[in-house]
C-alpha atoms as a PDB file:
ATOM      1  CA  UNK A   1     -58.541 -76.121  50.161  1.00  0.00           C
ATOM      2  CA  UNK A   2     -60.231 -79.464  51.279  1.00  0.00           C
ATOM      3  CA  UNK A   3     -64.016 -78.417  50.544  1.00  0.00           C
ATOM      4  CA  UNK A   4     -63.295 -77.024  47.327  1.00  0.00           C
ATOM      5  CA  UNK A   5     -65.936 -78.579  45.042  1.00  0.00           C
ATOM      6  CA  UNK A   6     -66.227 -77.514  41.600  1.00  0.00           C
ATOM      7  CA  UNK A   7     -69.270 -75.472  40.296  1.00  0.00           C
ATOM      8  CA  UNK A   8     -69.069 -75.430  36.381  1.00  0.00           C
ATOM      9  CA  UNK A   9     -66.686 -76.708  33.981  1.00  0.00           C
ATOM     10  CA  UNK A  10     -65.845 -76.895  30.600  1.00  0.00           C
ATOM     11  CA  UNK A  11     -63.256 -77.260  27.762  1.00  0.00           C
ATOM     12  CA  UNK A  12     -62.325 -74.615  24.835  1.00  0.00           C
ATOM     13  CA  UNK A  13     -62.090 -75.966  21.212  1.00  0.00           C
ATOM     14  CA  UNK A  14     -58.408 -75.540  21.717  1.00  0.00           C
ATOM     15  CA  UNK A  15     -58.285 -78.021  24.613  1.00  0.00           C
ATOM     16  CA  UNK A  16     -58.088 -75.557  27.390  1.00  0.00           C
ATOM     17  CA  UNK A  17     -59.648 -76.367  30.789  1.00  0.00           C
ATOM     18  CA  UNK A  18     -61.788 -74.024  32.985  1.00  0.00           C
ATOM     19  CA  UNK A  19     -63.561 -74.488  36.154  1.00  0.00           C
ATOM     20  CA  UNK A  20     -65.752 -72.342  38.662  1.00  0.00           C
ATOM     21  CA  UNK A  21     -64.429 -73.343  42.403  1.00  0.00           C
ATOM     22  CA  UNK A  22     -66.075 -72.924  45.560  1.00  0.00           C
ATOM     23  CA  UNK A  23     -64.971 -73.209  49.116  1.00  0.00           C
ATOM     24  CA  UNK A  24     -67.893 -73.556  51.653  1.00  0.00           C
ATOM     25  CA  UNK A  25     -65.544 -72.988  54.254  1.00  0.00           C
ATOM     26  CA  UNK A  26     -64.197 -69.587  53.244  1.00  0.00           C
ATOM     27  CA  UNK A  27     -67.608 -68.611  51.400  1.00  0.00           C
ATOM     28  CA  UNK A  28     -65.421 -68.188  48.414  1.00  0.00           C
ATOM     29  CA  UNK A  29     -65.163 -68.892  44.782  1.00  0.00           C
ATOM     30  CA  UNK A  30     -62.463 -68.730  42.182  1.00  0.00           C
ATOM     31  CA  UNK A  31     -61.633 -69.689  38.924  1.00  0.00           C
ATOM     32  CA  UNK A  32     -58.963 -72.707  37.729  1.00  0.00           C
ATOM     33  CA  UNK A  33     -57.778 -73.228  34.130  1.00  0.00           C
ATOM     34  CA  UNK A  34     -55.166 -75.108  32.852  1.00  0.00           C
ATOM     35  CA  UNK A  35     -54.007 -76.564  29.112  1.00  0.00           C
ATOM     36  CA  UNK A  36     -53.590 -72.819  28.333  1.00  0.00           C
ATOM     37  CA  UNK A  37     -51.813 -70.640  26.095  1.00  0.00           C
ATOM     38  CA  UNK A  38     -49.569 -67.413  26.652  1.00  0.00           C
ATOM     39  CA  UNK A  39     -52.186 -64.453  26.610  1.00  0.00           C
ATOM     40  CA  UNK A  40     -55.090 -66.513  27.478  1.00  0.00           C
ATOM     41  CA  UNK A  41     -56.817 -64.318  30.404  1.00  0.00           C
ATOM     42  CA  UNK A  42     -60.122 -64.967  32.474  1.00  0.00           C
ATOM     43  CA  UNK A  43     -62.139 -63.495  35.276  1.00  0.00           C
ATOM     44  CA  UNK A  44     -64.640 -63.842  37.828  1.00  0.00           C
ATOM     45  CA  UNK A  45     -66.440 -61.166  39.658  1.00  0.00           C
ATOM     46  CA  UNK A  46     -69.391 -61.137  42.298  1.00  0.00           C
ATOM     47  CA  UNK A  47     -71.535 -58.220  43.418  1.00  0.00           C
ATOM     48  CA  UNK A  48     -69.978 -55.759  45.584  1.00  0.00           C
ATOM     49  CA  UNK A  49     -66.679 -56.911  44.861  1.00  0.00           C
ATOM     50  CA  UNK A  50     -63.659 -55.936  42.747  1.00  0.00           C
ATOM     51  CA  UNK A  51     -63.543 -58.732  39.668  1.00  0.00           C
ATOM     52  CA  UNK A  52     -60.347 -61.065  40.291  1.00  0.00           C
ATOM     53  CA  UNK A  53     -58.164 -62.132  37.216  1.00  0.00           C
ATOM     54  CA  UNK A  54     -55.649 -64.542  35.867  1.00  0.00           C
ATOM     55  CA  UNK A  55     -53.453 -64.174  33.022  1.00  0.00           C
ATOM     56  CA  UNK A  56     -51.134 -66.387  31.179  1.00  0.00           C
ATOM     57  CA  UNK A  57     -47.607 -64.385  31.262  1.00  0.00           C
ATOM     58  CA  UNK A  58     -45.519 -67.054  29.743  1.00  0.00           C
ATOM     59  CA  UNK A  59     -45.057 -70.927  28.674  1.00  0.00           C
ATOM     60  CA  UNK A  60     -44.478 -71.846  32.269  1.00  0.00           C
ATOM     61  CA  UNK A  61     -47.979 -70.341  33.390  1.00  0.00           C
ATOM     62  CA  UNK A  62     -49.355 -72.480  30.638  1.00  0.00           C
ATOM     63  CA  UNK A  63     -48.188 -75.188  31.822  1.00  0.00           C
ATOM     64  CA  UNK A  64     -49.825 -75.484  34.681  1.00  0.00           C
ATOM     65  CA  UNK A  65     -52.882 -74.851  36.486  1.00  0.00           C
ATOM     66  CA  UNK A  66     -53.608 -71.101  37.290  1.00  0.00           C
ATOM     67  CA  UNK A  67     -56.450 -69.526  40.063  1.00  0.00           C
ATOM     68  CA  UNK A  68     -57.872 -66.071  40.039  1.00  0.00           C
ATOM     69  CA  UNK A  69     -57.675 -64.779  43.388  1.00  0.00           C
ATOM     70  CA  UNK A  70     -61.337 -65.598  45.401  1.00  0.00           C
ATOM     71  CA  UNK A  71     -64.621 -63.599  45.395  1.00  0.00           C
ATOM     72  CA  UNK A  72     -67.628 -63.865  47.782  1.00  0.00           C
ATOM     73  CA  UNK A  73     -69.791 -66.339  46.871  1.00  0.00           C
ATOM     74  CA  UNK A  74     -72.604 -65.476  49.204  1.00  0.00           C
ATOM     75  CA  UNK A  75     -74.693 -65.876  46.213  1.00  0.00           C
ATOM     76  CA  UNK A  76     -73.673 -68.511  44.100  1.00  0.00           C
ATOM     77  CA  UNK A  77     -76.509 -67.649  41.354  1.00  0.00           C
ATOM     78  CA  UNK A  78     -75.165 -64.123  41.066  1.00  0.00           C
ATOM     79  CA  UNK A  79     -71.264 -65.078  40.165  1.00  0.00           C
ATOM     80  CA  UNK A  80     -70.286 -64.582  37.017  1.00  0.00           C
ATOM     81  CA  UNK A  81     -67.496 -66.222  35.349  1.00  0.00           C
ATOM     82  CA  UNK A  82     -65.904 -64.763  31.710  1.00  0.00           C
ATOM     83  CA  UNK A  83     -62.855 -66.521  29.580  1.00  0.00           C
ATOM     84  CA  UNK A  84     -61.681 -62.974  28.568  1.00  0.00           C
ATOM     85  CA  UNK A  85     -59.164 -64.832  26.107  1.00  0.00           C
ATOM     86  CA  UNK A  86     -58.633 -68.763  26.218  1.00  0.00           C
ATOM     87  CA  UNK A  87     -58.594 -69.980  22.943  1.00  0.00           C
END
């Protein structure tokens, strides 16, 4: 996505990369990590919509980078972003 801009970022004590995307075309945000580990999970959720996941299956996945599937982002202020398990 061209407009993608990134929100919020930041780095685990392990080394692992996160970021909050947004796409002001699409209205949409989305979460991007990379440097992970197998097991390492996150999600993002916005109101009034189901919360969207990623999960690191195996040592290809961590690897490279991996996106949650997009949420609204009508209201930036009210997304909320959790590393469920990225050490």
């Amino acid at each position: 996505m061209r407009d993608a801009r990134t929100l919020a970022g930041w780095r685990t004590r392990a080394g692992a990369g996160l970021e909050i995307r947004f796409g002001a075309r699409c209205d949409a945000a989305w979460m991007r990590i990379w440097q992970t580990r197998v097991g390492d999970r996150v999600e993002i959720t916005a109101p009034g919509s189901p919360p969207q996941r990623a999960a690191v299956a195996d040592k290809f996945e961590a690897r490279r980078h991996l996106f949650t599937q997009m949420v609204p982002a009508r209201q930036l202020s009210a997304l909320h972003a959790c590393p469920a398990r990225v050490r």
